[in-house]
N, C-alpha and C. Protein backbone atom coordinates (compact mmCIF):
# COMPACT_ATOMS: atom_id res chain seq x y z
N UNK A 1 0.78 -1.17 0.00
CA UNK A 1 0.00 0.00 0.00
C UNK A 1 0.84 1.26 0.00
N UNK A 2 1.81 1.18 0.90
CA UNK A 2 2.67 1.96 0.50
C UNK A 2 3.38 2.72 -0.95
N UNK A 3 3.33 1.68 -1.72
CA UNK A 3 3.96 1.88 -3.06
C UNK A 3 2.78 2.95 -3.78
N UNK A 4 1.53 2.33 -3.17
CA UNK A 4 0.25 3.15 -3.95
C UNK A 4 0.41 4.48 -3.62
N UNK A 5 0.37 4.84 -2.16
CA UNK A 5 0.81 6.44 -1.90
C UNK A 5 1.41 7.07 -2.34
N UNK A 6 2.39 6.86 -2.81
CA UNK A 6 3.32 7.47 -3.23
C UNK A 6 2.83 8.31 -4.74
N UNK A 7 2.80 6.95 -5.72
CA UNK A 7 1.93 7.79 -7.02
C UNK A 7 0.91 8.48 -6.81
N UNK A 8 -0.19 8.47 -5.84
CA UNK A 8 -0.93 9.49 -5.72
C UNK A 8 -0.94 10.33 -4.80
N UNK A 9 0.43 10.18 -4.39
CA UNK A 9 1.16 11.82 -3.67
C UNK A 9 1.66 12.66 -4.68
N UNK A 10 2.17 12.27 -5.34
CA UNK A 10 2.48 12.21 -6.70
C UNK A 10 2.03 13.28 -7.78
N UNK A 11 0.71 12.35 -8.15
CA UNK A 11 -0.25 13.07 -9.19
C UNK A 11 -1.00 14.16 -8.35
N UNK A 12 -0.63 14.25 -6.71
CA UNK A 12 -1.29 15.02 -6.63
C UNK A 12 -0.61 16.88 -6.75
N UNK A 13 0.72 16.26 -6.59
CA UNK A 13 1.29 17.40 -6.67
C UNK A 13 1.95 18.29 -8.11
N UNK A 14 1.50 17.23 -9.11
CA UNK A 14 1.09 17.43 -10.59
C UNK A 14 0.38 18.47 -10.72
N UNK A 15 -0.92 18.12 -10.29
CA UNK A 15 -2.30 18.44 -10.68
C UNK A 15 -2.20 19.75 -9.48
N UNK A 16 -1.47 19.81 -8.71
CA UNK A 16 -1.58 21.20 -8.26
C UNK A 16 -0.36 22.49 -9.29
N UNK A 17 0.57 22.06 -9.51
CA UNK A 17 0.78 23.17 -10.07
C UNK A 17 0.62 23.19 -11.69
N UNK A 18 0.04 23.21 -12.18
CA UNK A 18 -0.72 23.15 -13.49
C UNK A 18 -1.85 23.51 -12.96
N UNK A 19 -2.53 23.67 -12.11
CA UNK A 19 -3.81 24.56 -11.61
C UNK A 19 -3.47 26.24 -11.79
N UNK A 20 -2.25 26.38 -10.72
CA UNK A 20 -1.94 27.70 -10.29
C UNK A 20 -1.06 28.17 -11.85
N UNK A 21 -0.33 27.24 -12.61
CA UNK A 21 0.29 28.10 -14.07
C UNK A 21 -1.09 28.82 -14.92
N UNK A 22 -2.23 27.46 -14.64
CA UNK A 22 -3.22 27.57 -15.45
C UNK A 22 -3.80 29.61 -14.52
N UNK A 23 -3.90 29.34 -13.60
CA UNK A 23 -4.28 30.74 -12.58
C UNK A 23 -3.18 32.05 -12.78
N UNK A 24 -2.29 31.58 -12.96
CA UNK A 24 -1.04 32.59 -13.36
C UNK A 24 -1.32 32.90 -14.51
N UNK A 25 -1.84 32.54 -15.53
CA UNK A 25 -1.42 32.95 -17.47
C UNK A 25 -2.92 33.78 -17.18
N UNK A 26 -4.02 33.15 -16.61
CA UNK A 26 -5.19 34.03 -16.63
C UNK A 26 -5.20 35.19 -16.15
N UNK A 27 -4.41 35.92 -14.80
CA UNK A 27 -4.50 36.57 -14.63
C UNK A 27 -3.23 37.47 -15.30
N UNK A 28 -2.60 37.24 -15.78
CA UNK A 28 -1.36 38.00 -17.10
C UNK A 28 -2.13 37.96 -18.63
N UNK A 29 -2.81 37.25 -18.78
CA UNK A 29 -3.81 37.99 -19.48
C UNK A 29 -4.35 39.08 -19.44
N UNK A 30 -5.10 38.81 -17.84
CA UNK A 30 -6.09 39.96 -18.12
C UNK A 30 -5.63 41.20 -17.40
N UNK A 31 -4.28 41.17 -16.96
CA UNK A 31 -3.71 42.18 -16.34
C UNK A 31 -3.34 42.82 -17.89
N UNK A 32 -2.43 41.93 -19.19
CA UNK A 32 -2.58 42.98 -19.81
C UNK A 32 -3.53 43.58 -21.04
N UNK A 33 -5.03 42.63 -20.83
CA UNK A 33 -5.97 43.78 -21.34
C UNK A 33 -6.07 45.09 -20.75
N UNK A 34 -6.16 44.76 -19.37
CA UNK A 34 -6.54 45.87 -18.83
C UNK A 34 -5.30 46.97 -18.71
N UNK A 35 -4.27 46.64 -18.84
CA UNK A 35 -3.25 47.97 -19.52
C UNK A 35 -3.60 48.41 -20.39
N UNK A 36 -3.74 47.53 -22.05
CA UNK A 36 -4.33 47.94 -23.10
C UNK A 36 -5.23 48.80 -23.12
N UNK A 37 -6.15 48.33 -21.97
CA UNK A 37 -7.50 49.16 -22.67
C UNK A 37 -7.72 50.70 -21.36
N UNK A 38 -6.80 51.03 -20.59
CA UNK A 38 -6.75 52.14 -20.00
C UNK A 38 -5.20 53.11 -21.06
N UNK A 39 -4.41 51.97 -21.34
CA UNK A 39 -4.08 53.33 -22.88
C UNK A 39 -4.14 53.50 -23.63
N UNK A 40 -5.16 52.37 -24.17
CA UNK A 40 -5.68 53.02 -25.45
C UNK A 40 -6.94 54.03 -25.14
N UNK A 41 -7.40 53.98 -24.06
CA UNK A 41 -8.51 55.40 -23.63
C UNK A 41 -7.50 56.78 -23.37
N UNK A 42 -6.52 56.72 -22.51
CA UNK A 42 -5.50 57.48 -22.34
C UNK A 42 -5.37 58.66 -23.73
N UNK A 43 -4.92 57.20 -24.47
CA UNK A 43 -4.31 58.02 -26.01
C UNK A 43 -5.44 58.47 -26.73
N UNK A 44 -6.42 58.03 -26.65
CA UNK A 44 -7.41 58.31 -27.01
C UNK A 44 -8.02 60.04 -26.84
N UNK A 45 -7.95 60.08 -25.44
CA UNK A 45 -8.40 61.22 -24.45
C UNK A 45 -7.26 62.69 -25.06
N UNK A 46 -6.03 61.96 -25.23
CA UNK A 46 -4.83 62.96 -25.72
C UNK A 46 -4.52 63.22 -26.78
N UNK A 47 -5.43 62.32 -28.14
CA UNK A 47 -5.14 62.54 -29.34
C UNK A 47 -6.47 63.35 -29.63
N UNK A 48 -7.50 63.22 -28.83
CA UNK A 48 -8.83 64.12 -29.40
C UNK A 48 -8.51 65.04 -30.09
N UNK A 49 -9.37 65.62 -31.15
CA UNK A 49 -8.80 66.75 -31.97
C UNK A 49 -9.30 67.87 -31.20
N UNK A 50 -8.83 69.12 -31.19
CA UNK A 50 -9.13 70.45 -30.74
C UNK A 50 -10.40 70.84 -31.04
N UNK A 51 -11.14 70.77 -32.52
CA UNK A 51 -12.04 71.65 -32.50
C UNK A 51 -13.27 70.85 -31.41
N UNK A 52 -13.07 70.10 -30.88
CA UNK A 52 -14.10 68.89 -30.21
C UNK A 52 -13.95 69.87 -29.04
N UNK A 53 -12.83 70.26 -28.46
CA UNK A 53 -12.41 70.62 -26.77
C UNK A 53 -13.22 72.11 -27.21
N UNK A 54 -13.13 72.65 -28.19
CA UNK A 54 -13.43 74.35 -28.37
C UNK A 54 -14.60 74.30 -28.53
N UNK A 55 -15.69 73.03 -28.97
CA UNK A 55 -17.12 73.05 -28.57
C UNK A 55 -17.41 72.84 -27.41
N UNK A 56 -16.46 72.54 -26.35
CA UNK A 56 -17.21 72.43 -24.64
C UNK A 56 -17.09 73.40 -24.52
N UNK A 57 -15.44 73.93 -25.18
CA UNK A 57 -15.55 75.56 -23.96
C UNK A 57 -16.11 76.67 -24.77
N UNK A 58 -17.33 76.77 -25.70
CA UNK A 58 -17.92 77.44 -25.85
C UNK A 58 -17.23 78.18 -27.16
N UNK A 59 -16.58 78.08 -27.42
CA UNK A 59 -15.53 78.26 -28.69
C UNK A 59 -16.30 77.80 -29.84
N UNK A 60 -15.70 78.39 -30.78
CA UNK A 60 -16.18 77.99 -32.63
C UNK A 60 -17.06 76.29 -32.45
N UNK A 61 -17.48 76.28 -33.56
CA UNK A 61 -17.67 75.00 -33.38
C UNK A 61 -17.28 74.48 -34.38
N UNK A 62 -17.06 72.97 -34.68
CA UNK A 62 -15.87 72.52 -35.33
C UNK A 62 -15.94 72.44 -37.15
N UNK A 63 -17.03 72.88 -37.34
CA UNK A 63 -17.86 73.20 -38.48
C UNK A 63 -16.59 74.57 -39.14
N UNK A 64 -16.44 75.44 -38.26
CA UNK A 64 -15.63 76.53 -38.90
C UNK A 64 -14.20 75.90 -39.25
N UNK A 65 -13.83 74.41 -38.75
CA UNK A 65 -12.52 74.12 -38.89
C UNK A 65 -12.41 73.43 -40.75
N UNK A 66 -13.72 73.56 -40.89
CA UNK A 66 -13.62 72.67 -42.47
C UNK A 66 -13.64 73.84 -43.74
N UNK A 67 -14.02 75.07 -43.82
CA UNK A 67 -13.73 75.85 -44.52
C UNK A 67 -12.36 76.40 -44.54
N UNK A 68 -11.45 76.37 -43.60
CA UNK A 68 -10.26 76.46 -43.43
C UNK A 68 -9.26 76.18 -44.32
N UNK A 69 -9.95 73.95 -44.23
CA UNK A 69 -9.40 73.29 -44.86
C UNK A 69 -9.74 72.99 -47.11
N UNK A 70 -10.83 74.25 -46.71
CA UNK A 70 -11.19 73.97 -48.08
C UNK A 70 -10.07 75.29 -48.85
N UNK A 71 -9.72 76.36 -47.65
CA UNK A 71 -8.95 77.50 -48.26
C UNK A 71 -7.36 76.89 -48.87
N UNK A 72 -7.33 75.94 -47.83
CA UNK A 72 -5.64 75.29 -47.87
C UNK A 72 -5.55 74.79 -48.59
N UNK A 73 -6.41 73.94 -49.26
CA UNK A 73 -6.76 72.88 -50.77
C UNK A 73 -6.34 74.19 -51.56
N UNK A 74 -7.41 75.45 -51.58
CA UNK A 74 -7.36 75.66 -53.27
C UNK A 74 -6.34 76.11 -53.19
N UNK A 75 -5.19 77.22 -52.00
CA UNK A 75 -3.82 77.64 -51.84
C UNK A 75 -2.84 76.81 -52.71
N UNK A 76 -3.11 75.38 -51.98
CA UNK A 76 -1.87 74.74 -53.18
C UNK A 76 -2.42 74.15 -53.73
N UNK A 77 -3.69 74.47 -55.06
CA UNK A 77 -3.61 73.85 -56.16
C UNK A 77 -2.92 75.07 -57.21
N UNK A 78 -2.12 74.25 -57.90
CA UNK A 78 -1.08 74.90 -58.90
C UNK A 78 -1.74 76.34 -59.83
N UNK A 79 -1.14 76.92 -59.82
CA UNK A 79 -1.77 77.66 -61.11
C UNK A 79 -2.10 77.62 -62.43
N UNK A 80 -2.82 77.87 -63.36
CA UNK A 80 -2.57 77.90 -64.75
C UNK A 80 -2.51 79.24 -65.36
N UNK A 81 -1.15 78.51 -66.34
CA UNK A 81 -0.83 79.80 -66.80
C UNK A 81 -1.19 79.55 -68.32
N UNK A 82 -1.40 80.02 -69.32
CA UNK A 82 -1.26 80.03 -70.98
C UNK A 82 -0.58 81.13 -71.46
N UNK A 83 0.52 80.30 -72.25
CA UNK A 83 1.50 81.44 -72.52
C UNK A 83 0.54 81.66 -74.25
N UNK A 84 0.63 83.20 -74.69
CA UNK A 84 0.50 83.58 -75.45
C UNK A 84 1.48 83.82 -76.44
N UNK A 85 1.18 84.00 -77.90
CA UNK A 85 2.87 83.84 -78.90
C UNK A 85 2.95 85.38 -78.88
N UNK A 86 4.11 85.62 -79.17
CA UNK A 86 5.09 86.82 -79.47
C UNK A 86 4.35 87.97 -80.08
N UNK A 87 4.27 89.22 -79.38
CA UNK A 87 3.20 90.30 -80.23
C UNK A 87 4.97 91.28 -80.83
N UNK A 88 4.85 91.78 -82.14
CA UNK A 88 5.92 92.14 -82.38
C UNK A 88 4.78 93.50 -83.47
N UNK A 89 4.41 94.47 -82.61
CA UNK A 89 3.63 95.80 -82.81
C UNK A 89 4.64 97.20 -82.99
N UNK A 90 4.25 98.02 -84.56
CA UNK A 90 5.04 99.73 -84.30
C UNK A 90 3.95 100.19 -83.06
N UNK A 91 4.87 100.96 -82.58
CA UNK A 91 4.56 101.84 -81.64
C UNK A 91 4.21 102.90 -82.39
N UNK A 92 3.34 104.24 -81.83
CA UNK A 92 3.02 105.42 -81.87
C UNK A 92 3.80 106.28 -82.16
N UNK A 93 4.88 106.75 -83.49
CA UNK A 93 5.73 107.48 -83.47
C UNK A 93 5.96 108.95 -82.72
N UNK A 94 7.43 109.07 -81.85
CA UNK A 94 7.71 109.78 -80.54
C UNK A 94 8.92 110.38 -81.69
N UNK A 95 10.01 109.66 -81.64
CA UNK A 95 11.49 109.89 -81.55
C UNK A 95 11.56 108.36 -82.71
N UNK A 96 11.16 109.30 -83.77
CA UNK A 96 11.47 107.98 -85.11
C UNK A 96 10.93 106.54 -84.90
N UNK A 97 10.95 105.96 -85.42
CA UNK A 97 9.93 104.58 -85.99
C UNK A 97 10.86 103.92 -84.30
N UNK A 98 9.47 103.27 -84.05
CA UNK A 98 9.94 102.03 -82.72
C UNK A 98 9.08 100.82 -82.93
N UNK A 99 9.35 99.98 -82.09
CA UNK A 99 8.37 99.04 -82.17
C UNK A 99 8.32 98.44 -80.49
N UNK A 100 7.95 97.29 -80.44
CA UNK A 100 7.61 96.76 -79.43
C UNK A 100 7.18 95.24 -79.38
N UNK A 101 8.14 94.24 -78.94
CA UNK A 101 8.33 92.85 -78.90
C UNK A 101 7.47 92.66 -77.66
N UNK A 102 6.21 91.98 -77.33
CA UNK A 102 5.92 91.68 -76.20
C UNK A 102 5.48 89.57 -76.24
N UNK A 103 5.72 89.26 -75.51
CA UNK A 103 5.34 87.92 -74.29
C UNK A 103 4.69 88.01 -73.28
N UNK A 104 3.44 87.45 -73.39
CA UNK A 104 3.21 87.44 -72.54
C UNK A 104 2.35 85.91 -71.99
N UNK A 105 1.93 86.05 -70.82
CA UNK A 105 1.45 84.39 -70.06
C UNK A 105 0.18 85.42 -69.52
N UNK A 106 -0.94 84.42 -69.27
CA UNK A 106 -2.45 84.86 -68.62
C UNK A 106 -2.31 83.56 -67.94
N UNK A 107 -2.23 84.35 -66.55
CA UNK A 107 -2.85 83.30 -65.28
C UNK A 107 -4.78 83.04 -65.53
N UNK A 108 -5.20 81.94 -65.51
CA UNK A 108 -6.75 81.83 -65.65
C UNK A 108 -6.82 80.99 -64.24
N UNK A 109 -7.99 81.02 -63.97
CA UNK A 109 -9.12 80.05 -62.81
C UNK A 109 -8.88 78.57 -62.75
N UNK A 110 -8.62 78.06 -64.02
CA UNK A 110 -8.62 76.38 -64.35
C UNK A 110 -8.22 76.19 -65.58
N UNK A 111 -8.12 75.19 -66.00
CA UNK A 111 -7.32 74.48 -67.22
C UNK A 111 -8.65 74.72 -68.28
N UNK A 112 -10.07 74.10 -67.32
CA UNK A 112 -11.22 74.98 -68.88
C UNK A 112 -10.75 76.16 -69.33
N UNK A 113 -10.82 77.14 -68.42
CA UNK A 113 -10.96 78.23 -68.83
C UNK A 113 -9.84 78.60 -69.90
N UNK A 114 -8.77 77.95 -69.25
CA UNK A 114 -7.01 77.94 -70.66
C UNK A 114 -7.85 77.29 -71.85
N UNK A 115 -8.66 76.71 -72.05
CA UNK A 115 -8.96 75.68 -73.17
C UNK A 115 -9.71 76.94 -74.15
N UNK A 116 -11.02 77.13 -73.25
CA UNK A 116 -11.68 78.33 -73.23
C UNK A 116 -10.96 79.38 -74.13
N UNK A 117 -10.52 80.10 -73.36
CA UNK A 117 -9.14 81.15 -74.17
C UNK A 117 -8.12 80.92 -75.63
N UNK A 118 -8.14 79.34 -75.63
CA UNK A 118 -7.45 78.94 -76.88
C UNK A 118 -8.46 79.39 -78.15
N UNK A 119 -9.45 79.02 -77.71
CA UNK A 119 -10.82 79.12 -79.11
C UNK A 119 -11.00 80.54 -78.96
N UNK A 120 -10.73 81.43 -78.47
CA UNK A 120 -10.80 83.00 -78.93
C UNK A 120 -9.38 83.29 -79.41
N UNK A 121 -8.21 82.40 -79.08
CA UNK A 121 -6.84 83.60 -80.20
C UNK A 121 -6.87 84.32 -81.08
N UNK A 122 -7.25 83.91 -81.73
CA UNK A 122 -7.35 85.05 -82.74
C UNK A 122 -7.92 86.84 -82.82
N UNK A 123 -9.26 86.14 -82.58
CA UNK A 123 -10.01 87.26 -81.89
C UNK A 123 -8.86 88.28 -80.78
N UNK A 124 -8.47 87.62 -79.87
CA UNK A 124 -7.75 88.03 -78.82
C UNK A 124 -6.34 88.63 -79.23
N UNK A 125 -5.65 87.89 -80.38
CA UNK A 125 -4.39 88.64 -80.84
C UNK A 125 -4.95 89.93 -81.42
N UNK A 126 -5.69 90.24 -82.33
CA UNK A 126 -6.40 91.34 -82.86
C UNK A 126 -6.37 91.87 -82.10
N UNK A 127 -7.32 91.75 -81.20
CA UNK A 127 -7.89 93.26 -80.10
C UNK A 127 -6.16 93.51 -79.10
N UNK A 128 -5.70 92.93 -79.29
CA UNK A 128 -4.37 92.93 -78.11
C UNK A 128 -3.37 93.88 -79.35
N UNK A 129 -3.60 93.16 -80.41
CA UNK A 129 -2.36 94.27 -81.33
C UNK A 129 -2.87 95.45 -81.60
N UNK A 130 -4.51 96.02 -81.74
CA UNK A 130 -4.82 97.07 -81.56
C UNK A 130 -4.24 98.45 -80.92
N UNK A 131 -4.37 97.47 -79.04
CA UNK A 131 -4.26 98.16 -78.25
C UNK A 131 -2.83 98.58 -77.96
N UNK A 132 -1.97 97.37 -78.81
CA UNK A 132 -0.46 97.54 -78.21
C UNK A 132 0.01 98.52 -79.01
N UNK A 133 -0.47 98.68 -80.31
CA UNK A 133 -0.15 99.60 -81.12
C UNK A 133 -0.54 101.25 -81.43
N UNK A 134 -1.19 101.03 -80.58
CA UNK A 134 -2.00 102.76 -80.29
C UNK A 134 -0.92 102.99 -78.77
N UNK A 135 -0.03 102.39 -78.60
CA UNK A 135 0.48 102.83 -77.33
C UNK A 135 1.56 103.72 -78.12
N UNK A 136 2.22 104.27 -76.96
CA UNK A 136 3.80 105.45 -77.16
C UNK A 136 5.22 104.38 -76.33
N UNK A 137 5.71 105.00 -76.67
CA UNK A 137 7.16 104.24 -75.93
C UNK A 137 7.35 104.68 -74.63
N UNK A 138 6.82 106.14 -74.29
CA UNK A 138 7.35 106.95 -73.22
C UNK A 138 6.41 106.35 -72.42
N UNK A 139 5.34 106.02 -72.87
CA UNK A 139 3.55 105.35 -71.90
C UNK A 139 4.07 104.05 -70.59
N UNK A 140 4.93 103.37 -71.88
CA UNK A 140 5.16 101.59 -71.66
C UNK A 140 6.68 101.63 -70.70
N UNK A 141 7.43 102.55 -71.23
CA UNK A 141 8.67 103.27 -70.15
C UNK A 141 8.71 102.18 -68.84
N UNK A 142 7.87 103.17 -68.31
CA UNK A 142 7.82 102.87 -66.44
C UNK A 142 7.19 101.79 -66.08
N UNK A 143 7.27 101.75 -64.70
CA UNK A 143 6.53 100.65 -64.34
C UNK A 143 5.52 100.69 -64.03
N UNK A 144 4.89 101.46 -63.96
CA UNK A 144 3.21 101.78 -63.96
C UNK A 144 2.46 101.71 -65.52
N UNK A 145 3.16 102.41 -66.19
CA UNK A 145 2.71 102.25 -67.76
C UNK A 145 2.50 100.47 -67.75
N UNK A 146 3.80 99.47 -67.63
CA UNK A 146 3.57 98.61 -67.47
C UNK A 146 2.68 97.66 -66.77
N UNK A 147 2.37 98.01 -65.75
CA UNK A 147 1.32 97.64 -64.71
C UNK A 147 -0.02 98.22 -65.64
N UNK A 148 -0.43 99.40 -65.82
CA UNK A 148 -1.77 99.76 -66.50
C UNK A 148 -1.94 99.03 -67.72
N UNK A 149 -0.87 98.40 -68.49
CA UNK A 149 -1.19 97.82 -69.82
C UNK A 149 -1.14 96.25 -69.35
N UNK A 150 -0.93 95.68 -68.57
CA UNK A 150 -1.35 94.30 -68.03
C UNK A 150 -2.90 94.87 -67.62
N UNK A 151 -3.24 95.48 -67.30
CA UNK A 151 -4.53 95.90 -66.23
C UNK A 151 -5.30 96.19 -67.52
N UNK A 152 -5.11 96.73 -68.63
CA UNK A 152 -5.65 96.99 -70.13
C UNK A 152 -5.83 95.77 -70.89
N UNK A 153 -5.12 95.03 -71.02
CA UNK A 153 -4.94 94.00 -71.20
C UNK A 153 -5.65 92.54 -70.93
N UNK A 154 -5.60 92.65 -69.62
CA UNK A 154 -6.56 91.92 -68.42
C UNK A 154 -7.88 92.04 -68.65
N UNK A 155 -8.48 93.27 -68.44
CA UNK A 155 -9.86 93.80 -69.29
C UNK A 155 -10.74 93.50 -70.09
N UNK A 156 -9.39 93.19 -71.44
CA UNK A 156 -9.67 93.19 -72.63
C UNK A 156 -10.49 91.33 -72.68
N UNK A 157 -9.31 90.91 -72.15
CA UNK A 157 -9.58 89.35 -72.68
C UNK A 157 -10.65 88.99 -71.51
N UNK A 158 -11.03 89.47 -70.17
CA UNK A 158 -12.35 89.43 -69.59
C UNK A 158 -13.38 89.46 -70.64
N UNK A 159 -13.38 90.52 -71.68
CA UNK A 159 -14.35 90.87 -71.90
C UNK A 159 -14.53 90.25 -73.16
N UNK A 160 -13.55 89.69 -73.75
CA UNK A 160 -13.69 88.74 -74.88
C UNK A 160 -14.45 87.64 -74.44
N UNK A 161 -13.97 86.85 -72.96
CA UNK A 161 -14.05 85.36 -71.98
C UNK A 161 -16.05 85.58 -72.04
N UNK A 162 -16.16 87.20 -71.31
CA UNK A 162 -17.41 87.05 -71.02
C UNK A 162 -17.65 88.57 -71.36
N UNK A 163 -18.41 88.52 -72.29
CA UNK A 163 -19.03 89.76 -72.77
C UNK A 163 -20.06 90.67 -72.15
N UNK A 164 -20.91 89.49 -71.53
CA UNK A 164 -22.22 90.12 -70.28
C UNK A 164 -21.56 90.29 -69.30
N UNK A 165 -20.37 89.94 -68.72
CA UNK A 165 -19.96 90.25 -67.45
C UNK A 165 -18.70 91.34 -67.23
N UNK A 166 -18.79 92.34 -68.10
CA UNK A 166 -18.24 93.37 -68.03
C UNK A 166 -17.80 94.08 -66.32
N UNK A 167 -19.37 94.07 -65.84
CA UNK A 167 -19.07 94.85 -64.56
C UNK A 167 -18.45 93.75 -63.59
N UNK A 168 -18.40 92.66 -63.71
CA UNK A 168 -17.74 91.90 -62.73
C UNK A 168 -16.39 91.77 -62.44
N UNK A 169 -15.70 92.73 -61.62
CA UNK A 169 -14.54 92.35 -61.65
C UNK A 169 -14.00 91.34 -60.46
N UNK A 170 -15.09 91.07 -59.51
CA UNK A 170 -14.47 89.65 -58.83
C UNK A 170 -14.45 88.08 -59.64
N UNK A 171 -15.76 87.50 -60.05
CA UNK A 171 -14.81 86.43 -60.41
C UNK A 171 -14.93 86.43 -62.29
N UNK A 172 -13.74 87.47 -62.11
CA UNK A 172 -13.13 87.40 -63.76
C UNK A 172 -12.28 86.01 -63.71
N UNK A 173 -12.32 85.89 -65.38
CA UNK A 173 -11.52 84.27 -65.75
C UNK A 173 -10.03 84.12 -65.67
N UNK A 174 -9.58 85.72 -65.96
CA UNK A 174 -8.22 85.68 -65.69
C UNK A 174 -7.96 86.40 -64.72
N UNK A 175 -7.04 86.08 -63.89
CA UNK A 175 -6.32 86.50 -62.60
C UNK A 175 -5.08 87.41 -63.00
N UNK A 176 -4.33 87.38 -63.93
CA UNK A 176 -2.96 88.45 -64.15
C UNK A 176 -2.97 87.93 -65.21
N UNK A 177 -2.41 88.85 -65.58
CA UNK A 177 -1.41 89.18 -67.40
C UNK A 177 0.10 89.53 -66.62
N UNK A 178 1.16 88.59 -67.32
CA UNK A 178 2.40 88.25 -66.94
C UNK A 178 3.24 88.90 -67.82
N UNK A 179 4.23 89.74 -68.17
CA UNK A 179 4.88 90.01 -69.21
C UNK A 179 6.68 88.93 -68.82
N UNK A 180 6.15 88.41 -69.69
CA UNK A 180 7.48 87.16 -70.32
C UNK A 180 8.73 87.65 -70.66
N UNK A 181 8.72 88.58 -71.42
CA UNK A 181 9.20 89.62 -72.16
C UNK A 181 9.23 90.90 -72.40
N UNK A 182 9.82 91.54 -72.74
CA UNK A 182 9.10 93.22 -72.86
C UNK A 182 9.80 93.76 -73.49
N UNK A 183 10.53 94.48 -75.12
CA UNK A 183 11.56 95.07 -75.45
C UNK A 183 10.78 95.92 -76.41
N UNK A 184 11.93 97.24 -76.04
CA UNK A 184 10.85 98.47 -76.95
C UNK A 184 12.39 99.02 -77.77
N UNK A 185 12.03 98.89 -78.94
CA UNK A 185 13.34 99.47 -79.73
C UNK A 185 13.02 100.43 -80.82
């Protein structure tokens, strides 16, 4: 009988620690859900976005934070430019025969509107050599002459783009007239 005790002194001391490993892994489990899930609330609590905290404290509400993001979009979308070909116009005789080599680029709204502008060239070189050619040398000189004949210029092809919208000068199609070039000889 003796011999019997023994094996089931034995198995008994088996079956006890494989109880308590089995009691040990459960509670290291759930010790580390429960880390997990107090930092992922943590990070949670610290990553909140701002405009959320500025609706408790009575601040904007988070509605004003999305027009913001619509200003920052159109900021860096690229510009378009269309370069125009070479205007090579006499000037207004001053001080003997001159002329006047101009380049220039038109910033527009969008790539339609560049498309837009292609199907009037012609039209648009006309009225542009008109105007370049009724100028003086002494006019185009300075830098204001220069500035007023982009601004003349600008005008012009508005009003080619859109004929009824003369009085509108906020949303005209072109944004600047660029001079590329500029030589008066």
């Amino acid at each position: 009988m003796a011999k019997e005790a023994k094996p089931a002194a034995e198995g008994t001391e088996a079956a006890a620690p494989a109880k308590s490993n089995k009691k040990l892994l459960i509670i290291i489990i759930a010790a580390v859900v429960l880390v997990l899930g107090i930092g992922g609330t943590v990070g949670y609590l610290l990553l909140k976005s701002d405009p959320e905290h500025s609706e408790e404290d009575g601040d904007a509400p988070a509605e004003k934070a999305k027009p913001a993001k619509k200003k920052k979009t159109e900021k860096e979308a690229a510009p378009v430019y269309v370069p125009i070909d070479a205007f090579t116009v006499n000037l207004v005789p001053e001080n003997g025969d001159q002329f006047l080599q101009l380049i220039i680029s038109v910033e527009v709204e969008n790539a339609a509107t560049g498309e837009h502008l292609k199907q009037y060239m012609p039209k648009l070189r006309n009225d542009l050599t008109m105007i370049l050619s009724s100028k003086k040398a002494s006019e185009l000189i300075t830098k204001e002459g220069k500035e007023k004949l982009a601004e003349e210029i600008k005008e012009q092809i508005n009003g080619i783009l859109e004929p009824s919208g003369k009085g509108k000068k906020r949303d005209t199609p072109i944004k600047e007239v660029l001079f590329t070039s500029f030589i008066i000889q």
